[in-house]
Protein backbone atom coordinates (compact mmCIF):
# COMPACT_ATOMS: atom_id res chain seq x y z
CA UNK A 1 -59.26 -22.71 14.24
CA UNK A 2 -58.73 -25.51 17.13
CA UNK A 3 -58.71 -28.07 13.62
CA UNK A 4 -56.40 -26.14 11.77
CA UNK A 5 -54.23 -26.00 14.44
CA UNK A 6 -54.49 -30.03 14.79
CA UNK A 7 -53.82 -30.32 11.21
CA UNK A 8 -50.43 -27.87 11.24
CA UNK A 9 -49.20 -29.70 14.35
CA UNK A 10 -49.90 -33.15 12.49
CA UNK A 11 -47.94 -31.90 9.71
CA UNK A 12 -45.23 -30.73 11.97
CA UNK A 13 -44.91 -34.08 13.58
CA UNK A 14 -44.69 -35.80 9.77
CA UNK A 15 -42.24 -33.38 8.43
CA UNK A 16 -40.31 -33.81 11.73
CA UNK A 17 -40.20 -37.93 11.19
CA UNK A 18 -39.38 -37.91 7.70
CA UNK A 19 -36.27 -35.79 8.79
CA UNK A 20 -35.42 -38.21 11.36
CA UNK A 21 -36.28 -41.25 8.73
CA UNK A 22 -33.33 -39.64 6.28
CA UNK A 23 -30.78 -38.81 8.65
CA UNK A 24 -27.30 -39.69 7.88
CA UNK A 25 -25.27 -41.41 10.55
CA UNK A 26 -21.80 -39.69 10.39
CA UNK A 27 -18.75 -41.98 10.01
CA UNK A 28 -14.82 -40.53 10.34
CA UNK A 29 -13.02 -42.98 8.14
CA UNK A 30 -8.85 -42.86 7.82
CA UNK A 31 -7.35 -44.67 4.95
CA UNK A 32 -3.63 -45.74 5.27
CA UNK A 33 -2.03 -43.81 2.23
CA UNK A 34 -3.40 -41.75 -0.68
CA UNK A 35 -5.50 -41.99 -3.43
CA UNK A 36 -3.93 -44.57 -4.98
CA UNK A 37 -5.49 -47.75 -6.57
CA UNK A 38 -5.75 -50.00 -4.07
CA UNK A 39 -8.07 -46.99 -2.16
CA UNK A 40 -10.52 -47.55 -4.83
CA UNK A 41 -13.36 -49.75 -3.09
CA UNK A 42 -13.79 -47.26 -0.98
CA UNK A 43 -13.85 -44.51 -2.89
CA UNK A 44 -16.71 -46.78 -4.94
CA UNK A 45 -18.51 -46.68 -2.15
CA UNK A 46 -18.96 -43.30 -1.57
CA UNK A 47 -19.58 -42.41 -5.38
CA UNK A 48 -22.31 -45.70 -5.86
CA UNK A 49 -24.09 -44.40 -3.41
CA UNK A 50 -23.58 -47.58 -1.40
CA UNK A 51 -22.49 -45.56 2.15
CA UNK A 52 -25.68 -43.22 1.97
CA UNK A 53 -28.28 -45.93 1.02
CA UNK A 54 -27.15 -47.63 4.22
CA UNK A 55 -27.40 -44.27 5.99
CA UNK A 56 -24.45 -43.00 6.56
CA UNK A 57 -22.70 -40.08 6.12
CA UNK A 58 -18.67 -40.98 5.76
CA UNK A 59 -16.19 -39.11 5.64
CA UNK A 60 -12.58 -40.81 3.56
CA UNK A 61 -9.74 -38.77 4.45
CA UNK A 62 -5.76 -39.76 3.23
CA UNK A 63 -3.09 -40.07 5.62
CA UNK A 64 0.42 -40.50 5.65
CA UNK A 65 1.13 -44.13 6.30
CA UNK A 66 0.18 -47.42 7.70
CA UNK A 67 0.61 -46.12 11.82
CA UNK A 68 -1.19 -42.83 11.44
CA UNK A 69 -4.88 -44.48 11.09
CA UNK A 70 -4.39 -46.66 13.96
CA UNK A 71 -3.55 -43.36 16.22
CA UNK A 72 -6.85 -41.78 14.14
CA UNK A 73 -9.05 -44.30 15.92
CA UNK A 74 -7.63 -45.06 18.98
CA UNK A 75 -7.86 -41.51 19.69
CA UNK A 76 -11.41 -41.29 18.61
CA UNK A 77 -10.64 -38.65 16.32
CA UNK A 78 -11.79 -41.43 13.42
CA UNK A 79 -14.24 -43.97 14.10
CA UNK A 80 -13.05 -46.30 11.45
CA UNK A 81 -9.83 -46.90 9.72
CA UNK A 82 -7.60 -49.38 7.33
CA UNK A 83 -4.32 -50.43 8.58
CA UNK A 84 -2.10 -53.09 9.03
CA UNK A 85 -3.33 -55.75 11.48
CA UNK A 86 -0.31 -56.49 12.40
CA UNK A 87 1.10 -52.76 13.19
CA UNK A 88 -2.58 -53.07 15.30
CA UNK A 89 -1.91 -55.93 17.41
CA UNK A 90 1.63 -54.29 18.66
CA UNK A 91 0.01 -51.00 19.39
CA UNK A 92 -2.54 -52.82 21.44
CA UNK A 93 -0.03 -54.52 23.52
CA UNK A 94 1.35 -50.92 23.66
CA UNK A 95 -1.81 -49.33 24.76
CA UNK A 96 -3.48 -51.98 26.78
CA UNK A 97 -6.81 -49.81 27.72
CA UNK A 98 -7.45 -49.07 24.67
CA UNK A 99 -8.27 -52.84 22.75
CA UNK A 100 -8.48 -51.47 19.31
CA UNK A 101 -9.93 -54.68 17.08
CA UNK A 102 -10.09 -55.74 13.57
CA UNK A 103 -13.71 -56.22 11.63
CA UNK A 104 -13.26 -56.67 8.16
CA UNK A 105 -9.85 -58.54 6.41
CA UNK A 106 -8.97 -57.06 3.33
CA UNK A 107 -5.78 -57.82 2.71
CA UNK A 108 -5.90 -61.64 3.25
CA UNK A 109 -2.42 -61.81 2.10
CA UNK A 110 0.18 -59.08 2.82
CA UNK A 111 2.08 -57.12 0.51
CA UNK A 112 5.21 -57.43 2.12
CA UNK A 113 7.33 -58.10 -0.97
CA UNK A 114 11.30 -58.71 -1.73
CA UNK A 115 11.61 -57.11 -5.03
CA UNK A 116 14.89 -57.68 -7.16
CA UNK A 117 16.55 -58.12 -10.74
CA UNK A 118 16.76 -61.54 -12.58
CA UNK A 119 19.88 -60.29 -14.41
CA UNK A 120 21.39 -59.62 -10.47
CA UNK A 121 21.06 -63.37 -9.68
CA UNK A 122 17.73 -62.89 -7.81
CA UNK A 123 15.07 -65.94 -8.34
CA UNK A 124 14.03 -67.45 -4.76
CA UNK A 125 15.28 -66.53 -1.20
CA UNK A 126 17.75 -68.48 -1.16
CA UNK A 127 19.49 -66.42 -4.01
CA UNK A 128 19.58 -63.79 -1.62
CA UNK A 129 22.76 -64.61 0.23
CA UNK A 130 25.68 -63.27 -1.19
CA UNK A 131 23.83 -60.28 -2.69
CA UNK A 132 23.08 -56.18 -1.38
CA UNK A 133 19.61 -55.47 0.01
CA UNK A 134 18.20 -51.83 0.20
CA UNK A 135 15.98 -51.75 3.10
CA UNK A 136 14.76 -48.60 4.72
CA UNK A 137 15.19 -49.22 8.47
CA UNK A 138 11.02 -48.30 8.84
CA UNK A 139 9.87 -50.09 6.18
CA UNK A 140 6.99 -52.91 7.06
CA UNK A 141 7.96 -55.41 4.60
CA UNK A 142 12.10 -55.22 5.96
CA UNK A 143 9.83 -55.07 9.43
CA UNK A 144 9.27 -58.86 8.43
CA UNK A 145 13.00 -59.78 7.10
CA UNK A 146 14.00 -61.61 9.97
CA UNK A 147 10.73 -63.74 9.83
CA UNK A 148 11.12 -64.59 6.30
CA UNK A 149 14.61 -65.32 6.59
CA UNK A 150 14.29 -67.89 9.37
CA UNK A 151 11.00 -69.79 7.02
CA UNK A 152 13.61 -69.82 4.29
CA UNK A 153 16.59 -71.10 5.59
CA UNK A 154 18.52 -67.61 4.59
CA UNK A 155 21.74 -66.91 6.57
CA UNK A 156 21.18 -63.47 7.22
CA UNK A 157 24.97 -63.13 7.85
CA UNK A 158 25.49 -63.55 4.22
CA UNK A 159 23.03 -60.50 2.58
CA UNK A 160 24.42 -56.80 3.13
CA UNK A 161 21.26 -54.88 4.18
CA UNK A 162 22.03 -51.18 2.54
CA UNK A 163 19.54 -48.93 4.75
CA UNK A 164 18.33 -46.94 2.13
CA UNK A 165 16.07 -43.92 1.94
CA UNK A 166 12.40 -44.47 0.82
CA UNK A 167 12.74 -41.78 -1.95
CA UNK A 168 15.89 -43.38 -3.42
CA UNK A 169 15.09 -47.31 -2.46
CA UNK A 170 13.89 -48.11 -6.02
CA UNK A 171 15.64 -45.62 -8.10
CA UNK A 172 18.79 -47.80 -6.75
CA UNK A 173 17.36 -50.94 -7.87
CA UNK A 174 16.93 -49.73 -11.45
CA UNK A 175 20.74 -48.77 -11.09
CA UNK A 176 21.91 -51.85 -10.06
CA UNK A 177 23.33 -50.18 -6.90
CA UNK A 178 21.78 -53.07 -4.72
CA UNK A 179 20.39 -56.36 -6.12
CA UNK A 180 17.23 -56.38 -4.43
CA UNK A 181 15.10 -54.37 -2.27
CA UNK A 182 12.38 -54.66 0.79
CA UNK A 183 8.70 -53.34 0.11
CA UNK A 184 4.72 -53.14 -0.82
CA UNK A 185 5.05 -56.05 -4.03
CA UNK A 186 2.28 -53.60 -5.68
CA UNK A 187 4.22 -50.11 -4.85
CA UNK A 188 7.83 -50.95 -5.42
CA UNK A 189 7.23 -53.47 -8.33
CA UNK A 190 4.91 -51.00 -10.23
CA UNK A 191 7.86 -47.97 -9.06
CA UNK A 192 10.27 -50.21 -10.76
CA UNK A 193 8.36 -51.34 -14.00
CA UNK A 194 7.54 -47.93 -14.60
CA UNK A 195 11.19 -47.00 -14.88
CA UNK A 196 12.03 -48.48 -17.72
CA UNK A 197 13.29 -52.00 -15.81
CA UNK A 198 12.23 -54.55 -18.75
CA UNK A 199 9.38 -56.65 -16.95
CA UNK A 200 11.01 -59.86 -17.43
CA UNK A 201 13.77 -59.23 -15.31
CA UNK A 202 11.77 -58.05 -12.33
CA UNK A 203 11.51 -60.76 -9.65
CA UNK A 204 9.42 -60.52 -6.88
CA UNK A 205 9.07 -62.65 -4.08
CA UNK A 206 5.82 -62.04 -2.27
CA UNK A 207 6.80 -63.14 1.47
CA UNK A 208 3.49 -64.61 1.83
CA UNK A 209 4.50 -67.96 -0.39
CA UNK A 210 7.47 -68.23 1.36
CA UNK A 211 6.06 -69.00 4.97
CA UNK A 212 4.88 -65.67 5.73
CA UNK A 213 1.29 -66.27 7.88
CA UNK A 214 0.94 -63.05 8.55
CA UNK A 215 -2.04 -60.77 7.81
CA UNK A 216 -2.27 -57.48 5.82
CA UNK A 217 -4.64 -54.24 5.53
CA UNK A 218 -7.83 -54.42 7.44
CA UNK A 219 -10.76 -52.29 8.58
CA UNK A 220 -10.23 -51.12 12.03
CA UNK A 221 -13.11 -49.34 15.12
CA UNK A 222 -12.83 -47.45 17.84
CA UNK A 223 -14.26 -49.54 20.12
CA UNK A 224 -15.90 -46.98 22.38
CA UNK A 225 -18.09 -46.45 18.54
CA UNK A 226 -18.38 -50.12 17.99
CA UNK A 227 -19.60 -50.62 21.67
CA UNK A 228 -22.19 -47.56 21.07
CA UNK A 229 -23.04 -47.84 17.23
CA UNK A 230 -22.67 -51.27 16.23
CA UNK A 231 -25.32 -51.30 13.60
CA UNK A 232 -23.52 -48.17 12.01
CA UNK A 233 -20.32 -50.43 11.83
CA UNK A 234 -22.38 -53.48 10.28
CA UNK A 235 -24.43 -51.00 7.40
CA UNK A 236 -20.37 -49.39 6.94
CA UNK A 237 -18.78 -53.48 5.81
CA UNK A 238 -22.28 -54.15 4.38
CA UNK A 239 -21.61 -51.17 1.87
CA UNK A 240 -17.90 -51.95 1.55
CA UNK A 241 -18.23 -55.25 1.20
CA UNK A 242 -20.65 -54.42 -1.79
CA UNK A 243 -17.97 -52.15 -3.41
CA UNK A 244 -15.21 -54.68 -3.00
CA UNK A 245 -17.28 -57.04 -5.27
CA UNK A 246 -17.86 -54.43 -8.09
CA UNK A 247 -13.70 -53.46 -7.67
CA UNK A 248 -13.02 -56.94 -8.23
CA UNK A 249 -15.84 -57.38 -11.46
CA UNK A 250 -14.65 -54.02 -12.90
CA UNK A 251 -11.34 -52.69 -12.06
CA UNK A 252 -10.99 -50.08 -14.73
CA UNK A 253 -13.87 -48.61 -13.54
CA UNK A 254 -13.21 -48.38 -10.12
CA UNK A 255 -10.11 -46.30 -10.79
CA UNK A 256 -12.65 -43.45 -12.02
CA UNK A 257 -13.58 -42.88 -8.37
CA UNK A 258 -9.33 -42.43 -7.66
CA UNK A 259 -8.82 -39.78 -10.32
CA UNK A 260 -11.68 -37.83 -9.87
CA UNK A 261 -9.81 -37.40 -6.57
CA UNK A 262 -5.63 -37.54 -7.27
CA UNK A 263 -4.78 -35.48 -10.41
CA UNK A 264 -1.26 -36.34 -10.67
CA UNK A 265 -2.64 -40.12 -10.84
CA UNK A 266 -2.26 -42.09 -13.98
CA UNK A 267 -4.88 -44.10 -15.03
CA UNK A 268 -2.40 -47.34 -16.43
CA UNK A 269 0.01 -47.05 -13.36
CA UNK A 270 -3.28 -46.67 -10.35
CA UNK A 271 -5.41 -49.63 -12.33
CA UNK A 272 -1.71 -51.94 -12.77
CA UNK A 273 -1.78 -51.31 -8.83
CA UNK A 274 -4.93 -51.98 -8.26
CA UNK A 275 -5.20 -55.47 -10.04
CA UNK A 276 -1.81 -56.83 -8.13
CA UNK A 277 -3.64 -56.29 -5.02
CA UNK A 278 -6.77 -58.08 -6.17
CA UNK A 279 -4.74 -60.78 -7.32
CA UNK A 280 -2.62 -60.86 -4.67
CA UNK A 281 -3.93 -59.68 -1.80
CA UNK A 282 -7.12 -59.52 -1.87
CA UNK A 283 -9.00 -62.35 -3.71
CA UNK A 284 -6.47 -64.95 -2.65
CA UNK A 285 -7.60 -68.92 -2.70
CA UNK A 286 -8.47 -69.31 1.19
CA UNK A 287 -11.02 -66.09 0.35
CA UNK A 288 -12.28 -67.95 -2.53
CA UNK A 289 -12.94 -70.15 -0.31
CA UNK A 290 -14.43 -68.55 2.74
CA UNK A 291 -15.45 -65.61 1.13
CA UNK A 292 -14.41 -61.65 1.97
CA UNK A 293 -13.52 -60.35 4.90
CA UNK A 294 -13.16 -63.00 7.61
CA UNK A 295 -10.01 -64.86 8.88
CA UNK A 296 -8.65 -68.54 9.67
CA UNK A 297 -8.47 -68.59 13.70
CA UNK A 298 -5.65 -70.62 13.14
CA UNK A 299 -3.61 -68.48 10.59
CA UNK A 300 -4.50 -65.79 12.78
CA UNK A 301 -3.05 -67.71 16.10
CA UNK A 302 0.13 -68.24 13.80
CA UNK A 303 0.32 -64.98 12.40
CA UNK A 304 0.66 -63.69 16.34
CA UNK A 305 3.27 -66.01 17.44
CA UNK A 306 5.16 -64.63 13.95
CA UNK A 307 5.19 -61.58 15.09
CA UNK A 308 6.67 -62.23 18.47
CA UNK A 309 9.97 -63.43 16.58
CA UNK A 310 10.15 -59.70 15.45
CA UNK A 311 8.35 -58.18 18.51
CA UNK A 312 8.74 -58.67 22.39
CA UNK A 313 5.39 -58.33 23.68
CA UNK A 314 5.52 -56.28 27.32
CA UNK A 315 1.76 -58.25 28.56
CA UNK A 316 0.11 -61.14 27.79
CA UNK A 317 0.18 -62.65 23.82
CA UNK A 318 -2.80 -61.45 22.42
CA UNK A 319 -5.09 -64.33 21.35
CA UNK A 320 -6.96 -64.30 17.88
CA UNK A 321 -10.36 -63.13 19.50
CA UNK A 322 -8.82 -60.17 20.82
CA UNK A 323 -7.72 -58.84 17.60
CA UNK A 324 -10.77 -59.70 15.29
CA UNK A 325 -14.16 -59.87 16.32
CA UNK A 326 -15.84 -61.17 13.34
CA UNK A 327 -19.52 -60.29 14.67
CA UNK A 328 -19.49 -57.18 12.68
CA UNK A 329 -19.64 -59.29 9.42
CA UNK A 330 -22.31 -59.44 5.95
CA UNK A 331 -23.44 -62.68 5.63
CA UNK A 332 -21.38 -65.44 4.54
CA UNK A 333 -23.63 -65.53 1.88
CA UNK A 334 -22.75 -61.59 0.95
CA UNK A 335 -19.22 -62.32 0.91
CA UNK A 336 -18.97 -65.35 -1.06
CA UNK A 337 -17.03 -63.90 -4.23
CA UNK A 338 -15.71 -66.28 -7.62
C-alpha cells in the first residue's frame, strides 16, 4: 500500500509539471484599426502557431483608431499594443508617471500621405499652393501639414485647407471638389483607386520623401508588464518578428489570416493594402539595412524635435531612450530581412 501510494503521488507530481511545462502565458494585445491588410502579420502569428510555440496565449482585439491602443496599455487593460510612436511620445509628455515605451518599429516610414489628382495640377508639394486641400481637422497625416510644409518651402497662406469629414474626404477627391487630400498613402490611395479614379492620375506624395523624419506604427508595453514579464515581451517580437518575414515572402497568403476574420473584406483591395505598406512602410532601405524592428538614434532624436514644431511639450523633450528601449529585440541576426 505505502508503494502504491509513492507511485500515485509520483505520478501526481509528473502530471502536475507537465501542466506547468505547457502553460500559456496570457498576452492582451490592441491593434490600431481593423482587420485590414496591414493587420495581417499578426494575425499570421496567431494562425502559424508562432505565439503558442513561444508560449503564449494572445489575445488580438480591433480598435477604433490610432489613440485608443495607447489608452489600452497605459491603463493596463492591454499589455501590448500597435500605435503611432509619435501619438506615444505626446501622450507620455501628457502622462508623465506613466513612461509608456516603444519595442519593436514597424512602420519605419510613416504613412502620412498627401494624396491628389494629376489632371488637378498636383505633382510635388510645391504644386500645392494655389490649390483646395480636404483635411479632416483629426486626421494624423494633416496632424503633420505644418511640418511638411515648412521641409518644402510651401506657403501655407496659398493652399485652402477644406476641413472635411472622414466619410466624405475621398469621395470629394474623386469629384474634383478639392484637388488633393491629407491621409494613410495605403487607405486613402487604395479608397480612391477603388473608385473608379484611373490610376495614372493618382499622385501621392508620401511625406516621408519630402523631409518627413518622423516614425510610424510600432509595438507598444505597459511597462509595469515589461518591468514584470520581460521574457514574455521578448518570446511576443520573437514570434512577430517571425510572421513579419513570412508577410513580406508571401503576401497573398497572409491575407488568408484577415478574411477568415473581416467578411466584408476583399481579398484584391486588403492584399493591394497590404503590399503598399511593405513597400512603403515597412521594408524601407534603412531596414534593409539594419534589419526589422529597430531605429536610427539619430532619426529618432530628429523625429522628436519634428514634432515639437507641431506640439508644445508641457516637461522636459523626451530623449530617444525614453521612447524606445531596444533591449526587447530578436537578434540582429533574426531581423536581417532582403
Amino acid at each position: 500500500m505505502k508503494l502504491l501510494n509513492l507511485l500515485l503521488g509520483a505520478a501526481a507530481l509528473l502530471a502536475a509539471g507537465d501542466v506547468t511545462a505547457n502553460a500559456q502565458t496570457a498576452v492582451k494585445f490592441s491593434l490600431d484599426w481593423k482587420f485590414e491588410g496591414t493587420q495581417a502579420p499578426f494575425l499570421v502569428a496567431l494562425d502559424k502557431g508562432y505565439f503558442k510555440a513561444e508560449g503564449l496565449d494572445v489575445t488580438v482585439d480591433t480598435s477604433g483608431g490610432s489613440v485608443e491602443p495607447i489608452n489600452r496599455v497605459a491603463s493596463g487593460t492591454y499589455d501590448m499594443a500597435f500605435a503611432d510612436i509619435n501619438s506615444m511620445v505626446k501622450f507620455r509628455d501628457q502622462n508623465p508617471a506613466i513612461p509608456l515605451k516603444a519595442v519593436y518599429m514597424v512602420y519605419n516610414n510613416p504613412p502620412f500621405a498627401i494624396v491628389g489628382r494629376k489632371s488637378k495640377g498636383i505633382s510635388d508639394p510645391k504644386s500645392l499652393e494655389g490649390k483646395k486641400l480636404g483635411a479632416p481637422a483629426p486626421d494624423g497625416a494633416y496632424a503633420q501639414w505644418p511640418i511638411f510644409t515648412a521641409a518644402n518651402g510651401i506657403d501655407a497662406s496659398k493652399v485652402t485647407v477644406m476641413n472635411v469629414g472622414f466619410p466624405v474626404r475621398e469621395p470629394m477627391l474623386v469629384a474634383g471638389d478639392v484637388d488633393a487630400i491629407t491621409g494613410f498613402s495605403f487607405s486613402s490611395y487604395i479608397n480612391v483607386k477603388y473608385s473608379g479614379i484611373p490610376q495614372d492620375d493618382i499622385v501621392v506624395l508620401l511625406m516621408s520623401n519630402y523631409g518627413l523624419k518622423l516614425y510610424g506604427n510600432a509595438i507598444l508595453v505597459n511597462p509595469k508588464f515589461a518591468s514584470e514579464k520581460p521574457e514574455v515581451v521578448k518570446a511576443f517580437l520573437r514570434a512577430f518578428n517571425k510572421a513579419l518575414k513570412d508577410t513580406a515572402k508571401d503576401p497573398a497568403d497572409a491575407i488568408t489570416s484577415v478574411l477568415k476574420r473581416n467578411e466584408v473584406a476583399k481579398k484584391d483591395v486588403e492584399l493591394d493594402r497590404l503590399q503598399i505598406a511593405l513597400r512603403d512602410n515597412i521594408i524601407t532601405s534603412e531596414v534593409k539595412a539594419n534589419g526589422l524592428g529597430g531605429v536610427d538614434m539619430g532619426r529618432l532624436a530628429q523625429a522628436i524635435d519634428q514634432i515639437g514644431l507641431t506640439y508644445q511639450f508641457k516637461g522636459e523633450k523626451p530623449k530617444p531612450v525614453d521612447v524606445f528601449d531596444s533591449s526587447f529585440l530578436p537578434s540582429a541576426a533574426d531581423r536581417k530581412i532582403q
